[in-house]
C-alpha atoms as a PDB file:
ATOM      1  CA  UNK A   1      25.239  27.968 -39.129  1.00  0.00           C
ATOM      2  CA  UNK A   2      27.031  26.954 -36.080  1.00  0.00           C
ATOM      3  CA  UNK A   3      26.899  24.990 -33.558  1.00  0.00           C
ATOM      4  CA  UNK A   4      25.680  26.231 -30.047  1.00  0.00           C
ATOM      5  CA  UNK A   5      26.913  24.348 -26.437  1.00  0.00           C
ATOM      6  CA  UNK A   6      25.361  26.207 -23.114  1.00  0.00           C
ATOM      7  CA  UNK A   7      25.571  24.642 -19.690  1.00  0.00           C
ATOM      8  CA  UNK A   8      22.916  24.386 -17.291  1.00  0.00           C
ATOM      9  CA  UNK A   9      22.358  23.610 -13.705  1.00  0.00           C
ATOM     10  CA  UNK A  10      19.622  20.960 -12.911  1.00  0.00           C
ATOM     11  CA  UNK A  11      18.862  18.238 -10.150  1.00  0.00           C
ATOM     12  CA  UNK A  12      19.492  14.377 -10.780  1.00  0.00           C
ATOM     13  CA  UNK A  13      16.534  13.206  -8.856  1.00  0.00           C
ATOM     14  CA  UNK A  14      16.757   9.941  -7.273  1.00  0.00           C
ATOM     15  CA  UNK A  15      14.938   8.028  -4.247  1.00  0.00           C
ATOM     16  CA  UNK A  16      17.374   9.291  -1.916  1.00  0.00           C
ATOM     17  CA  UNK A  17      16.315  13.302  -2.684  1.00  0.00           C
ATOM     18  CA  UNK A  18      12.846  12.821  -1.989  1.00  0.00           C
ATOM     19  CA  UNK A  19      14.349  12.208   1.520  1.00  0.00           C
ATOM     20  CA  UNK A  20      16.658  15.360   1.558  1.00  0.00           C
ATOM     21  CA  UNK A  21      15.513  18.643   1.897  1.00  0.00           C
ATOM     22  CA  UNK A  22      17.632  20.640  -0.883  1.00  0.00           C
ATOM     23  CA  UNK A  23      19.760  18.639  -3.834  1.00  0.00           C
ATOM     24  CA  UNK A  24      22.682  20.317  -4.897  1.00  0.00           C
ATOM     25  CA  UNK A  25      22.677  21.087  -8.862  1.00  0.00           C
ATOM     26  CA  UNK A  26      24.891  19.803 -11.155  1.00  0.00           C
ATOM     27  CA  UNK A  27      26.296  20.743 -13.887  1.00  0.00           C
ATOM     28  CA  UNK A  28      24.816  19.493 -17.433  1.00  0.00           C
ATOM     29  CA  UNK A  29      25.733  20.300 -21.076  1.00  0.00           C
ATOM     30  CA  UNK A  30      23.259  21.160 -23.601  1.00  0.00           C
ATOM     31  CA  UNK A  31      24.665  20.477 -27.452  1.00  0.00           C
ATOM     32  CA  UNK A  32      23.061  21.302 -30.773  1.00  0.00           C
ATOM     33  CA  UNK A  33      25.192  20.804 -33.705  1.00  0.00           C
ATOM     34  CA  UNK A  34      23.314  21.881 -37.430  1.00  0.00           C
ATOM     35  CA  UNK A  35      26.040  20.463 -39.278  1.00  0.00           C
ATOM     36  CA  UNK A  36      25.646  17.140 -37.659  1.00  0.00           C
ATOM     37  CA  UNK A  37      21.557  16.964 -36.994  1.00  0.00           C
ATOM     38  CA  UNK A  38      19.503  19.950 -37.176  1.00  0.00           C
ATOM     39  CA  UNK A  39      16.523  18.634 -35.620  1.00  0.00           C
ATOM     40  CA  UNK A  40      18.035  16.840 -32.375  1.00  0.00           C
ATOM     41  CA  UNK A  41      19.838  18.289 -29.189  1.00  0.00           C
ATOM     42  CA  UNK A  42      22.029  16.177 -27.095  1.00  0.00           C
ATOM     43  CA  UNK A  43      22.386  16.244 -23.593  1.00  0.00           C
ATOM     44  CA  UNK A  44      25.446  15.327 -21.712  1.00  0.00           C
ATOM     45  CA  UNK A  45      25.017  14.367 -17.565  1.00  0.00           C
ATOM     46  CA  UNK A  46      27.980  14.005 -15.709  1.00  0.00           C
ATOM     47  CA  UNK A  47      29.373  11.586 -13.902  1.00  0.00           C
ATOM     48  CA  UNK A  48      32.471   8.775 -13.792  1.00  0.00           C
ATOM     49  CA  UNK A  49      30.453   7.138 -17.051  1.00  0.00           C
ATOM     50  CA  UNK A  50      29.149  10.431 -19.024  1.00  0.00           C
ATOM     51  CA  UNK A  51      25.987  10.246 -20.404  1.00  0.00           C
ATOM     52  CA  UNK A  52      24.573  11.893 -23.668  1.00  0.00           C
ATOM     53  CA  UNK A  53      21.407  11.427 -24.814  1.00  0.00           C
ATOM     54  CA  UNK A  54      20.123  12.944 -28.389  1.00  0.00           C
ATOM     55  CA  UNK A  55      16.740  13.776 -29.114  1.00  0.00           C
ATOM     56  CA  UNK A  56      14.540  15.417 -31.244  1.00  0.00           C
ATOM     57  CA  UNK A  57      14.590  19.597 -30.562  1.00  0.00           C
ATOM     58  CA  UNK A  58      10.793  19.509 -30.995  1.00  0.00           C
ATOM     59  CA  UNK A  59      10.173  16.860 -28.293  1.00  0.00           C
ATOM     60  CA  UNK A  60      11.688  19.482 -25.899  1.00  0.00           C
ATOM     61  CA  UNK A  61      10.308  22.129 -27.172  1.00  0.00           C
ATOM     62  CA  UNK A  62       6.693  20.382 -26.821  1.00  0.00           C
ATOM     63  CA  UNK A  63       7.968  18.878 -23.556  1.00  0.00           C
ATOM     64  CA  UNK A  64       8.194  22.486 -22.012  1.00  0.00           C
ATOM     65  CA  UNK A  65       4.277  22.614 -22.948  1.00  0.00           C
ATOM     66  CA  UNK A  66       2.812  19.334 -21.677  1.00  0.00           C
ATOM     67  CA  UNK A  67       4.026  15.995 -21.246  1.00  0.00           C
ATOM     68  CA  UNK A  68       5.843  14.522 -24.155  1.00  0.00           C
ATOM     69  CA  UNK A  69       7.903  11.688 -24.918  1.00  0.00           C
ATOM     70  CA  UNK A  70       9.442   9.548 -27.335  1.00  0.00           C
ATOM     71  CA  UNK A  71      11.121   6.638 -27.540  1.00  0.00           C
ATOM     72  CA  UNK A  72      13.922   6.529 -24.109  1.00  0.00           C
ATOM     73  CA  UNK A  73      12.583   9.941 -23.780  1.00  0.00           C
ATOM     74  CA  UNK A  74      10.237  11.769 -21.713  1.00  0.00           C
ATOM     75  CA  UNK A  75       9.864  15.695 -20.854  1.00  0.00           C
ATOM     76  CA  UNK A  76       7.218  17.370 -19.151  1.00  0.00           C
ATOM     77  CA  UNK A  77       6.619  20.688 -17.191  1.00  0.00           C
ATOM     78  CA  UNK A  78       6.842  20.988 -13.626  1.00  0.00           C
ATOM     79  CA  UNK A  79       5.089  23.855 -11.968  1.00  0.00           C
ATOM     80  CA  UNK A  80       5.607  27.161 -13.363  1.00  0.00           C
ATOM     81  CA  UNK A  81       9.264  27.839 -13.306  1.00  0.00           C
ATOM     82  CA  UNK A  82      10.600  23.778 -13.639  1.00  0.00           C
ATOM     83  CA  UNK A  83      10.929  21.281 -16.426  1.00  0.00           C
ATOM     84  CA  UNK A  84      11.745  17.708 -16.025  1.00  0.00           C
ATOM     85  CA  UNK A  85      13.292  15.243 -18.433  1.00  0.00           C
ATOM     86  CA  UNK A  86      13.466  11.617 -18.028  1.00  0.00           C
ATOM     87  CA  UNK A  87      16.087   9.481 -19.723  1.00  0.00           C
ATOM     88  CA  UNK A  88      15.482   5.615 -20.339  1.00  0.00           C
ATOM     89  CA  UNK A  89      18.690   3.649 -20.926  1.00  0.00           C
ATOM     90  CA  UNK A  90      20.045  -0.122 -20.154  1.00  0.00           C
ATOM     91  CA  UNK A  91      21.390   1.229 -16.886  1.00  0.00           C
ATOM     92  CA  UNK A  92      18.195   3.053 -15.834  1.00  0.00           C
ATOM     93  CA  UNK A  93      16.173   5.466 -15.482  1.00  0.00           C
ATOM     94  CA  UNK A  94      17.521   9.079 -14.794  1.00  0.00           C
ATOM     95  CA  UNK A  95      15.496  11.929 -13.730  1.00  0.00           C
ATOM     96  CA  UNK A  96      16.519  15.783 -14.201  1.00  0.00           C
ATOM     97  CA  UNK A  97      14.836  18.472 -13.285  1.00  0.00           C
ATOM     98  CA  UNK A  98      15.962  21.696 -15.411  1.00  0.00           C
ATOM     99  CA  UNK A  99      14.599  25.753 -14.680  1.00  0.00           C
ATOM    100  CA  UNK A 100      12.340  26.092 -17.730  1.00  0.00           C
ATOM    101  CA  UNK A 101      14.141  29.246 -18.595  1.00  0.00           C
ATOM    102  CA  UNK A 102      17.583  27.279 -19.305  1.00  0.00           C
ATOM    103  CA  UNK A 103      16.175  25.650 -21.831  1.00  0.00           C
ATOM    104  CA  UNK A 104      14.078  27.860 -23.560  1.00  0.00           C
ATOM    105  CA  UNK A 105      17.364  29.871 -23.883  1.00  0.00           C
ATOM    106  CA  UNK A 106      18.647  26.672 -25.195  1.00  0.00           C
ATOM    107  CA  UNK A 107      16.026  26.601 -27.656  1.00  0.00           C
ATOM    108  CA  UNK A 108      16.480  30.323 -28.883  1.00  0.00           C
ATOM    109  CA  UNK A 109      19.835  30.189 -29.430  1.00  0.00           C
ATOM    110  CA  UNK A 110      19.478  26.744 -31.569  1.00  0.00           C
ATOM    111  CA  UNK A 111      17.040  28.165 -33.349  1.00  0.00           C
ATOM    112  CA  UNK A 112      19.232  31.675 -33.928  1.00  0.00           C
ATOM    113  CA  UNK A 113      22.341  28.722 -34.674  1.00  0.00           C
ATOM    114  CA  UNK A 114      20.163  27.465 -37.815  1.00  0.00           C
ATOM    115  CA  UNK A 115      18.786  30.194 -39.345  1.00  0.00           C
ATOM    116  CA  UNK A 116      20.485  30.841 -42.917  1.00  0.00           C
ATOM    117  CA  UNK A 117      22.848  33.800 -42.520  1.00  0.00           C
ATOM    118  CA  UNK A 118      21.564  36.928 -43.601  1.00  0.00           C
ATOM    119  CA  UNK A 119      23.666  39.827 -45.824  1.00  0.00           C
END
């Protein structure tokens, strides 16, 4: 088993974008560790104060589906192509909006990451 790290673009959305026309994407690091958790991702935003949230691998897996949440969590689908996951903490809310097809490669290659080795 090891552990699989893939970066993604996706849009921070805040009040100020529903204003602009296009958002520039950012960069944003997907982690899954088995060793550590094999059931939860993490997901680092940038910024001056980093932020990494971890969360259950099924919740974003369902979340690509139909709305789905748990706990500071929420992910949901957004159109055809888009996902969106929302991230409750002390400072906030933050909103990113992720292609779908990021993180479904995200998904396959945890899923390829955990599977018992095979001789």
């Amino acid at each position: 088993m090891s552990a699989v790290e893939q970066y993604a673009r996706a849009h921070i959305v805040t009040d100020a974008d529903i204003l602009a026309e296009e958002q520039d994407a950012v960069p944003v690091i997907l982690r899954y560790d088995p060793e550590i958790d094999p059931r939860s991702v993490r997901v680092r935003l940038p910024g001056r104060e980093a932020h990494e949230w971890t969360f259950s691998r099924s919740l974003l897996e369902q979340g690509l589906r139909a709305p789905a949440g748990s706990g500071e969590i929420r992910v949901w689908p957004c159109g055809r192509v888009q996902a969106v996951v929302e991230f409750h903490s002390a400072q906030g809310v933050s909103v990113v909006q992720f292609e779908t097809k990021a993180l479904m490669r995200f998904l396959r290659r945890t899923y390829l990451a955990a599977a018992p080795a095979r001789r």
